[in-house]
PDB file of N, CA and C in Angstrom:
ATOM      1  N   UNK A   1     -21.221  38.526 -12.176  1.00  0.00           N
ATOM      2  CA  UNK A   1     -19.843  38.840 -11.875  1.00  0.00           C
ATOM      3  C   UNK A   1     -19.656  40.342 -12.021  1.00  0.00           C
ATOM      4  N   UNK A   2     -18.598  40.682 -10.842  1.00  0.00           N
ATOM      5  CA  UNK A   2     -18.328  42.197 -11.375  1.00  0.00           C
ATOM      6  C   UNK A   2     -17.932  42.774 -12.490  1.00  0.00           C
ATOM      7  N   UNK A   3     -18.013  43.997 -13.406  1.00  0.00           N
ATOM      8  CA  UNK A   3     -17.627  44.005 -14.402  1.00  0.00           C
ATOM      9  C   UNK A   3     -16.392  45.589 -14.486  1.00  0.00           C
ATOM     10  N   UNK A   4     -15.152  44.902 -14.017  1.00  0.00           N
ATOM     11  CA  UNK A   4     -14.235  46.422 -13.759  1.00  0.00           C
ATOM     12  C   UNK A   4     -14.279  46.617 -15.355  1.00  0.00           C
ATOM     13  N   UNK A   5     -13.854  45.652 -15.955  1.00  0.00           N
ATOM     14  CA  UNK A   5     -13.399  46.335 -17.594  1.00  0.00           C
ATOM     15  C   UNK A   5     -14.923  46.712 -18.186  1.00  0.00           C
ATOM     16  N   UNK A   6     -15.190  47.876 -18.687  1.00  0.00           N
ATOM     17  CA  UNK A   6     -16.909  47.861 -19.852  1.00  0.00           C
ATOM     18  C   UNK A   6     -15.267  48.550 -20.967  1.00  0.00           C
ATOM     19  N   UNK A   7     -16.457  48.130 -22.119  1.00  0.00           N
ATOM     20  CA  UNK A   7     -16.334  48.732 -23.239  1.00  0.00           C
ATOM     21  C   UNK A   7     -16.284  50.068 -23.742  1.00  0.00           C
ATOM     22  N   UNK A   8     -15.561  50.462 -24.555  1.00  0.00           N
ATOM     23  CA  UNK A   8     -15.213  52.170 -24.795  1.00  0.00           C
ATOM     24  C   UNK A   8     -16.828  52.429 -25.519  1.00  0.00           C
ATOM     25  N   UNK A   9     -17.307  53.735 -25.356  1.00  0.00           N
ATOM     26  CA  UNK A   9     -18.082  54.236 -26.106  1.00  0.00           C
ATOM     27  C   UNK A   9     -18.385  53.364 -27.494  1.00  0.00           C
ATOM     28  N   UNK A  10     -17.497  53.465 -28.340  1.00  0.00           N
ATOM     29  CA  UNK A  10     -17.518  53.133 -29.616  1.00  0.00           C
ATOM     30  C   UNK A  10     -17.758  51.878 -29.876  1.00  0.00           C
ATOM     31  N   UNK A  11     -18.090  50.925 -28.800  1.00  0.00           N
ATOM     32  CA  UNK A  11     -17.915  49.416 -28.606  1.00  0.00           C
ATOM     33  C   UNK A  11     -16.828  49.027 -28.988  1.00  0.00           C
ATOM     34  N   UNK A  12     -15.619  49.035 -28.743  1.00  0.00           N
ATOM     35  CA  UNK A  12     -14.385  48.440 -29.057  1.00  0.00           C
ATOM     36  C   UNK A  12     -14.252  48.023 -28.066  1.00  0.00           C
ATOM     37  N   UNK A  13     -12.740  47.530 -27.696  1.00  0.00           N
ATOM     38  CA  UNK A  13     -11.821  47.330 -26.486  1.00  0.00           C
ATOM     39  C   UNK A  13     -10.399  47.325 -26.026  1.00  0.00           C
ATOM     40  N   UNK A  14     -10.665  47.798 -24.314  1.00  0.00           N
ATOM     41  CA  UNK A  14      -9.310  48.262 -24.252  1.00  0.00           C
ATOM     42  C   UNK A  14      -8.152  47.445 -24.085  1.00  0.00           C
ATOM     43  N   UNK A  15      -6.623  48.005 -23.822  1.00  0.00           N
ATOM     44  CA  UNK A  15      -5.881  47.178 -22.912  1.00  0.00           C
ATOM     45  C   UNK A  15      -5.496  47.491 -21.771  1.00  0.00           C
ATOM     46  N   UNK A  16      -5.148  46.459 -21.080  1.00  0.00           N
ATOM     47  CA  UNK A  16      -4.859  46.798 -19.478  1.00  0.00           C
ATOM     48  C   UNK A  16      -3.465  46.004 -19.478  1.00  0.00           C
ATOM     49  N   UNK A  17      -2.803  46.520 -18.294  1.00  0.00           N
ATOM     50  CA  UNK A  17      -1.910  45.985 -17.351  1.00  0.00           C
ATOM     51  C   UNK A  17      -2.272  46.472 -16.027  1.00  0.00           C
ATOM     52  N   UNK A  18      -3.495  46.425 -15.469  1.00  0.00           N
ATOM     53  CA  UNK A  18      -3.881  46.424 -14.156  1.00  0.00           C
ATOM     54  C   UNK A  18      -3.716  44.860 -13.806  1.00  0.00           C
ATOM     55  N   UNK A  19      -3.642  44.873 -12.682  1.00  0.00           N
ATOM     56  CA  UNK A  19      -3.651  43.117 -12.060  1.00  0.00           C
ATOM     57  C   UNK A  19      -5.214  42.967 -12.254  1.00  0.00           C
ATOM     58  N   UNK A  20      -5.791  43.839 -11.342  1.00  0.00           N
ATOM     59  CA  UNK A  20      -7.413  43.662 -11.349  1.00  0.00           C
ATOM     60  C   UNK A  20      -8.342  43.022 -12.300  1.00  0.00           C
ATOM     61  N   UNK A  21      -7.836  43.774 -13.247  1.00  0.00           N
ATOM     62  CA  UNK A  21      -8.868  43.822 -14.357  1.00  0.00           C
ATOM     63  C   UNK A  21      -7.896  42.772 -15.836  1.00  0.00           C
ATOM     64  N   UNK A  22      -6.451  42.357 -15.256  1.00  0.00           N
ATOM     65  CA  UNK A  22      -6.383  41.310 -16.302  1.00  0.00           C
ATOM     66  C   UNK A  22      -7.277  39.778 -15.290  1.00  0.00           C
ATOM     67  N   UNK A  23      -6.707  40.107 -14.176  1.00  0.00           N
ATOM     68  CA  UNK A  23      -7.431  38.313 -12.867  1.00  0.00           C
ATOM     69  C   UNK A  23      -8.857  38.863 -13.227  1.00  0.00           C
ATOM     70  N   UNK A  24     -10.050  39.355 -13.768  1.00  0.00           N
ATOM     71  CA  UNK A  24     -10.977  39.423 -14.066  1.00  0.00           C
ATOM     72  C   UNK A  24     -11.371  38.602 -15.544  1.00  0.00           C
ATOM     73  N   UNK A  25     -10.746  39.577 -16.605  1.00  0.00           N
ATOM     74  CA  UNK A  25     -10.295  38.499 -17.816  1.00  0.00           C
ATOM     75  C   UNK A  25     -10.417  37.562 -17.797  1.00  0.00           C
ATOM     76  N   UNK A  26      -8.996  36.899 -16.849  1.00  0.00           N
ATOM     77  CA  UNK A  26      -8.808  35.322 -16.969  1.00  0.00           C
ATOM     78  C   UNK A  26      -9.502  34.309 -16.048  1.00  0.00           C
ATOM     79  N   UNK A  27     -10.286  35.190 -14.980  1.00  0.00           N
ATOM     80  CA  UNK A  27     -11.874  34.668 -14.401  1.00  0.00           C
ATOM     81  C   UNK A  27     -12.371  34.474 -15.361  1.00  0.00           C
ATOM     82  N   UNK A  28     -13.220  35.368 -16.342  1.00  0.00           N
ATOM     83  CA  UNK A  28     -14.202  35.161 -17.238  1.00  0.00           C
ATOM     84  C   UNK A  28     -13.828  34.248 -18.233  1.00  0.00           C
ATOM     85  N   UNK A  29     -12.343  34.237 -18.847  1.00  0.00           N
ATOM     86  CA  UNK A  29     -12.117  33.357 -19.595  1.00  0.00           C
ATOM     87  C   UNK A  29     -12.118  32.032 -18.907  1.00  0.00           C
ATOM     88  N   UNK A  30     -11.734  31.520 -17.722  1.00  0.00           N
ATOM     89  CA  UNK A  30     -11.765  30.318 -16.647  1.00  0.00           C
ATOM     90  C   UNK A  30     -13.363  29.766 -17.265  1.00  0.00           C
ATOM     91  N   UNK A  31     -14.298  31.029 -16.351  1.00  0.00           N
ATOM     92  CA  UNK A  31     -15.681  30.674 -16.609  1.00  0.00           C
ATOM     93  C   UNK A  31     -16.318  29.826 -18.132  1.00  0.00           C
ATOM     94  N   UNK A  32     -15.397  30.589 -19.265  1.00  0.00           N
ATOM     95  CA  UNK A  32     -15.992  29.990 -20.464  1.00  0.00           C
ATOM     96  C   UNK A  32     -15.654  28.696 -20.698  1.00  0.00           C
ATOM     97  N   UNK A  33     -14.554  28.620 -20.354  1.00  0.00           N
ATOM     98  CA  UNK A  33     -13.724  27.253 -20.804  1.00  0.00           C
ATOM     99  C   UNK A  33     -14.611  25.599 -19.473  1.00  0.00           C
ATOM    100  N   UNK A  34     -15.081  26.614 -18.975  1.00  0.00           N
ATOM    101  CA  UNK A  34     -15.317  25.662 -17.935  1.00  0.00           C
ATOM    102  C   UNK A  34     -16.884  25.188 -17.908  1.00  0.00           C
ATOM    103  N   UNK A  35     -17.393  25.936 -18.770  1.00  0.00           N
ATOM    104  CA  UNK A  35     -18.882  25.576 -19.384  1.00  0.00           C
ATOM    105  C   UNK A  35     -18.281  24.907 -21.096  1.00  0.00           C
ATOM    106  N   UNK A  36     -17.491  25.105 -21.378  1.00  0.00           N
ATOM    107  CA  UNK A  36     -17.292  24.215 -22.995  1.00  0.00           C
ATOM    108  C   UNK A  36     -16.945  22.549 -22.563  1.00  0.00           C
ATOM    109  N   UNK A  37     -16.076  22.662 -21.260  1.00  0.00           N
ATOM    110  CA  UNK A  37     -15.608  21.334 -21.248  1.00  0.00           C
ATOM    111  C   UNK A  37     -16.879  20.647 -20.379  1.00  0.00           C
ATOM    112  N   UNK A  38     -17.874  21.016 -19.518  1.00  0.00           N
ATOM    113  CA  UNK A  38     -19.264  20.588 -19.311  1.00  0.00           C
ATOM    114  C   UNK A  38     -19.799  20.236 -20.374  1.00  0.00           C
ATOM    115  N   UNK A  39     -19.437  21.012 -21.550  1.00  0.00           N
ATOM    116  CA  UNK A  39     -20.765  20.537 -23.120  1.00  0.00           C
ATOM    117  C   UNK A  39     -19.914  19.406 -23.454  1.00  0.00           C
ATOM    118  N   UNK A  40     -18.641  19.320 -23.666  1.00  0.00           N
ATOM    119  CA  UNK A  40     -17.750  18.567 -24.485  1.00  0.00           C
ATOM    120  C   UNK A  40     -17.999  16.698 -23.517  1.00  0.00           C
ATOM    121  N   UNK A  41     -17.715  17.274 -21.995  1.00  0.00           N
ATOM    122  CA  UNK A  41     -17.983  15.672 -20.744  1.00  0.00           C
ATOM    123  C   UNK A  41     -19.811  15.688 -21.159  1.00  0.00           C
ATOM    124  N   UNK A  42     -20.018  16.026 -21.440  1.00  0.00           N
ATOM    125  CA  UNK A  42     -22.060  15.714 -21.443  1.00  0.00           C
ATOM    126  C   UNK A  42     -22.042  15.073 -23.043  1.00  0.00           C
ATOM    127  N   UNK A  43     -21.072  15.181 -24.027  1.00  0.00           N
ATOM    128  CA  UNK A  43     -21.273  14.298 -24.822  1.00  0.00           C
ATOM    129  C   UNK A  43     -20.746  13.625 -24.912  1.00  0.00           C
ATOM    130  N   UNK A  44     -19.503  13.377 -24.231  1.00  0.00           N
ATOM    131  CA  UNK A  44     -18.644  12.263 -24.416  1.00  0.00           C
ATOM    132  C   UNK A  44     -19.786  11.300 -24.026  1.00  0.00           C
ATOM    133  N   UNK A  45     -20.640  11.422 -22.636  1.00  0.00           N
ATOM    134  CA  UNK A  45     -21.366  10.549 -21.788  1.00  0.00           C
ATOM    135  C   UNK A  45     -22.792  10.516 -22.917  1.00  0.00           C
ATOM    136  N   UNK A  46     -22.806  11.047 -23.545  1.00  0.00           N
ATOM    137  CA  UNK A  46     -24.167  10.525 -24.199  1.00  0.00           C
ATOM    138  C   UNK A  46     -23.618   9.907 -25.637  1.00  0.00           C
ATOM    139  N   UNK A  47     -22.591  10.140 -25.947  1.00  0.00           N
ATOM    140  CA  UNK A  47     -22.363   9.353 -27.410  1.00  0.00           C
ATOM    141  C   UNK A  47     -21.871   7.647 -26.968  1.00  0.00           C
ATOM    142  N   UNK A  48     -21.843   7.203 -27.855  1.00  0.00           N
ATOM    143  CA  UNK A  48     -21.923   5.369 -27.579  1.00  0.00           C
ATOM    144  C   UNK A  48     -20.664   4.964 -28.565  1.00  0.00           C
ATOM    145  N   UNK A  49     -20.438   5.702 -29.894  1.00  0.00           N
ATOM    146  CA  UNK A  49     -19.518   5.079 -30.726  1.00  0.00           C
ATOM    147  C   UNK A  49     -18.125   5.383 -29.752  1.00  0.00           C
ATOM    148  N   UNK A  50     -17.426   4.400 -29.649  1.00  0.00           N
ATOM    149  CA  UNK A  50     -16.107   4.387 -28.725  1.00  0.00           C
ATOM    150  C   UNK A  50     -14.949   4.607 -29.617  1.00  0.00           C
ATOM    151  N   UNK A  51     -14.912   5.185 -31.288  1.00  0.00           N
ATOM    152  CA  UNK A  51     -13.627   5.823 -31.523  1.00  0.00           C
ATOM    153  C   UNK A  51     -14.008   7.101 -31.328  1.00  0.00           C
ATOM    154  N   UNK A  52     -15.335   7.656 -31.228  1.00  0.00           N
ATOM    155  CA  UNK A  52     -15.803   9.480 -30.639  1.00  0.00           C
ATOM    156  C   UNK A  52     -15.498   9.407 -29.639  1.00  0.00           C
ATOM    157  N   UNK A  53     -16.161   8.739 -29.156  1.00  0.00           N
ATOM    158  CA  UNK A  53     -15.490   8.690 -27.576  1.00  0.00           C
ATOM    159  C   UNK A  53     -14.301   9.246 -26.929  1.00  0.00           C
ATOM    160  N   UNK A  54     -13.363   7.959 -27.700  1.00  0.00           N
ATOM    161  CA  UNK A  54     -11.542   8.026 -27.391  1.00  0.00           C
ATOM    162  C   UNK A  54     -10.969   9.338 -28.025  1.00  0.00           C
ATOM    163  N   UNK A  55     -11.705   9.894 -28.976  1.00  0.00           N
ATOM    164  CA  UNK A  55     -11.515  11.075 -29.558  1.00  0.00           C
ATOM    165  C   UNK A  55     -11.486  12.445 -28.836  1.00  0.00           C
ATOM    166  N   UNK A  56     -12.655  12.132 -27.890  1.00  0.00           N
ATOM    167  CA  UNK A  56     -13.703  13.128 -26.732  1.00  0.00           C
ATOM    168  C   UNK A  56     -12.693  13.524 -25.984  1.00  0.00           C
ATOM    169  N   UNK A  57     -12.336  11.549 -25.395  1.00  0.00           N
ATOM    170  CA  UNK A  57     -11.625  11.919 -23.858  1.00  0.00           C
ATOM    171  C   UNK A  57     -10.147  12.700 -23.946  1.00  0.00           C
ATOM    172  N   UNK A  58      -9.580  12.408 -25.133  1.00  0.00           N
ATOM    173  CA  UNK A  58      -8.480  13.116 -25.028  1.00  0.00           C
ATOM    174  C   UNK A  58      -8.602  14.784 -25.515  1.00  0.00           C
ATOM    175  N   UNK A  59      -9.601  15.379 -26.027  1.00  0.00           N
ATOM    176  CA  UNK A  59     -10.077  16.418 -26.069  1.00  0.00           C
ATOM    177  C   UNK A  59     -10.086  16.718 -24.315  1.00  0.00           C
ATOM    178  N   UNK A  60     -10.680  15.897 -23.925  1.00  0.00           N
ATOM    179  CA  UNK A  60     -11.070  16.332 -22.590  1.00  0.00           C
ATOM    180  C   UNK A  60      -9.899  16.419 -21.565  1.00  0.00           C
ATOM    181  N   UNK A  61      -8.791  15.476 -22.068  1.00  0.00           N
ATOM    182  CA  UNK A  61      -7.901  15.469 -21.059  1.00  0.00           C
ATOM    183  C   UNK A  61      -7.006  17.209 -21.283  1.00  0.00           C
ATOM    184  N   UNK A  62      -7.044  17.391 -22.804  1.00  0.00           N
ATOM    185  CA  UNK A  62      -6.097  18.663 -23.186  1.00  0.00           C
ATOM    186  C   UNK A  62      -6.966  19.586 -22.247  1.00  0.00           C
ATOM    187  N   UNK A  63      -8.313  20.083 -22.324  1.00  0.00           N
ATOM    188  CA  UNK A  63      -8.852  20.945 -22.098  1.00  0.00           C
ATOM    189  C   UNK A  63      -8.585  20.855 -20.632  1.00  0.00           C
ATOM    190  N   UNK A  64      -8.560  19.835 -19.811  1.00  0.00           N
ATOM    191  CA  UNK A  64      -8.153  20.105 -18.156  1.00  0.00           C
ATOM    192  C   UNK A  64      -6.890  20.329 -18.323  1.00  0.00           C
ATOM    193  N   UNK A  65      -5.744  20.558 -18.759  1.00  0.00           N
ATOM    194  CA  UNK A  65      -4.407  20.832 -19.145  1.00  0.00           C
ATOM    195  C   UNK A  65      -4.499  22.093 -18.971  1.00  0.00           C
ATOM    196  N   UNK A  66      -5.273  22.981 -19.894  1.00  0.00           N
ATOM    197  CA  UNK A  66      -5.309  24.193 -20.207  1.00  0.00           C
ATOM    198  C   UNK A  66      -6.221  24.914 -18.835  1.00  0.00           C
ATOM    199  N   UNK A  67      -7.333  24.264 -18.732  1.00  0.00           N
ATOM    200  CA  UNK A  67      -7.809  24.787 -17.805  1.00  0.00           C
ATOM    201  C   UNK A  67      -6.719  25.248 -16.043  1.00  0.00           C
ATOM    202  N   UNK A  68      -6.116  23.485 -15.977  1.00  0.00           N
ATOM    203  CA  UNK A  68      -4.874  24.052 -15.303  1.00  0.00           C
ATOM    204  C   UNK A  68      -3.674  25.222 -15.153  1.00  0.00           C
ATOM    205  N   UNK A  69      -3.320  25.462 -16.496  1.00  0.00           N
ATOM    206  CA  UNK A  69      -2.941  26.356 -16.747  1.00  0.00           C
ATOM    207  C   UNK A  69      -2.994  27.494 -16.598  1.00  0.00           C
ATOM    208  N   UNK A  70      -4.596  27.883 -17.637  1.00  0.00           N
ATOM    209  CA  UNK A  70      -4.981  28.989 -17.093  1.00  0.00           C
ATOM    210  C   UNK A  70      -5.631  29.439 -15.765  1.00  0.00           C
ATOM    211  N   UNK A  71      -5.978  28.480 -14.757  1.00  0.00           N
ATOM    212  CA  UNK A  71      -6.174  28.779 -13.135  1.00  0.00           C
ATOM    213  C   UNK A  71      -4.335  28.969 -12.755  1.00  0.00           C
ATOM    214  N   UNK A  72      -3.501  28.700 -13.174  1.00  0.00           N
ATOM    215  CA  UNK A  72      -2.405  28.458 -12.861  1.00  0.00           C
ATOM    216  C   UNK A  72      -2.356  30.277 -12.649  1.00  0.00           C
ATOM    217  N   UNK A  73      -1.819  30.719 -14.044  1.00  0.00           N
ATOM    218  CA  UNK A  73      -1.231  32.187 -14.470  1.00  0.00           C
ATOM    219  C   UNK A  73      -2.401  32.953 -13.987  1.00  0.00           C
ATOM    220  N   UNK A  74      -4.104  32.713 -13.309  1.00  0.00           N
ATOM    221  CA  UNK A  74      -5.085  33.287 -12.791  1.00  0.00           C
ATOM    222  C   UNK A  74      -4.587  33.763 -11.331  1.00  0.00           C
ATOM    223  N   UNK A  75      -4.033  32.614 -10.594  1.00  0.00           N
ATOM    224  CA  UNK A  75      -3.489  32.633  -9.248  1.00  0.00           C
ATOM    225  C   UNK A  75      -2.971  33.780  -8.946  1.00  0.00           C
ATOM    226  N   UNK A  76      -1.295  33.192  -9.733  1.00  0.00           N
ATOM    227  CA  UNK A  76      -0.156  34.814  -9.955  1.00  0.00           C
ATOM    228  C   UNK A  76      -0.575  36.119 -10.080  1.00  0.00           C
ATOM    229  N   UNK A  77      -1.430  36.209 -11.051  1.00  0.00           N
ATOM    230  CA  UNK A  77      -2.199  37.629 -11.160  1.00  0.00           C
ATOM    231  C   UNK A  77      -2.669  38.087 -10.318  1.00  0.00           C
ATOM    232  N   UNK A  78      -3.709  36.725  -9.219  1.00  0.00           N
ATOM    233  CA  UNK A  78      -4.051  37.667  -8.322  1.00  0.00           C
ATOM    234  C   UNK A  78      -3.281  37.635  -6.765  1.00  0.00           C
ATOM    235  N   UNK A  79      -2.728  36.964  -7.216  1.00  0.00           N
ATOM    236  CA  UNK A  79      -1.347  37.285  -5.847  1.00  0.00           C
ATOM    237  C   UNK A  79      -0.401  38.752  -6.281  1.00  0.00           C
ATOM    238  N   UNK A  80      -0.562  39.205  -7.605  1.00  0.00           N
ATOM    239  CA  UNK A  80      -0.170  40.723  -7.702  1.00  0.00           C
ATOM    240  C   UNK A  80      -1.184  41.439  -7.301  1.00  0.00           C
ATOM    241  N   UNK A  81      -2.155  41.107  -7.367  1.00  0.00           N
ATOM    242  CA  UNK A  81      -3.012  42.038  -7.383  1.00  0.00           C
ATOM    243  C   UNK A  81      -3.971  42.231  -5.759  1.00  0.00           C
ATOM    244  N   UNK A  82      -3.510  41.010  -4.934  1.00  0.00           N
ATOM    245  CA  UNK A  82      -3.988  41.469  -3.630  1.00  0.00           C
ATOM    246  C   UNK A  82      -2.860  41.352  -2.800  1.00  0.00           C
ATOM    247  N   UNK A  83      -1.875  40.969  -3.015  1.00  0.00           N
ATOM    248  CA  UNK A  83      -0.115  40.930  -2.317  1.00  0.00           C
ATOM    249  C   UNK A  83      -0.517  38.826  -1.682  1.00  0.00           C
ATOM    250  N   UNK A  84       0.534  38.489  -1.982  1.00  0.00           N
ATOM    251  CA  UNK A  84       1.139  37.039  -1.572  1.00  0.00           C
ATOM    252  C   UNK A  84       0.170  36.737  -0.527  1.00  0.00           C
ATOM    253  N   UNK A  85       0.025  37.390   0.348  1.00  0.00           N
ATOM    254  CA  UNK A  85      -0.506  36.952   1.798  1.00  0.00           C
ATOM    255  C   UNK A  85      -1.338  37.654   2.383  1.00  0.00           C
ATOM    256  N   UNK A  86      -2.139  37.980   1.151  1.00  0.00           N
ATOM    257  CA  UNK A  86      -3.498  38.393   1.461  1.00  0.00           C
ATOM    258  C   UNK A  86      -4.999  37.357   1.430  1.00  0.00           C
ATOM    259  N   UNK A  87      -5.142  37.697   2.895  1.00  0.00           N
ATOM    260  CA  UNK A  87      -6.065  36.916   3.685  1.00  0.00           C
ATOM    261  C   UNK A  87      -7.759  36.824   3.865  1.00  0.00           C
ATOM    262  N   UNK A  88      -8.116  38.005   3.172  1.00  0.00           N
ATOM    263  CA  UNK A  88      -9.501  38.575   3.255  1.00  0.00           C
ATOM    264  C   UNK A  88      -9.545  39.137   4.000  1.00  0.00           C
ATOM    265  N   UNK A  89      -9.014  39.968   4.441  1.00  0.00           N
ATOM    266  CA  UNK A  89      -8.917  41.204   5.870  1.00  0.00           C
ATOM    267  C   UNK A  89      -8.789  42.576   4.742  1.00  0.00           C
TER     268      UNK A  89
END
């Protein structure tokens, strides 16, 4: 993935209110959340006790909640950040 935001010299980090580089953020954050809930569905499917289970799935249902979410406020950002009705042109 591209990387607009790097790190300051000192290894810290900055803040932004660019559109760019927050819809980058909340890409990468998308990306993480979206490999945790792969680990979290790969054990629901390999564990057998059915109160882990029922435990799992509703873990699993919050985490597509959020994931919604955050693709939600991902969108907006980048409808600031390439204008409403931008087409790939």
């Amino acid at each position: 993935m591209c990387r607009v935001i790097t790190p300051d010299q000192g290894g810290g980090h900055g803040h932004t209110d660019d559109p760019l580089s927050i819809a980058e953020l909340l890409r990468e954050s998308l990306s993480g959340e979206l490999e945790a809930l792969t680990e979290l569905a790969a054990r629901h499917h390999m564990i057998e006790d059915d109160e882990v289970r029922h435990v799992l799935g509703h873990l699993i249902d919050s985490r597509r909640k959020d994931l919604a979410m955050l693709w939600g406020i991902l969108r907006q950002v980048e409808d600031k950040a390439f204008g409403e009705h931008h087409h790939g042109h």
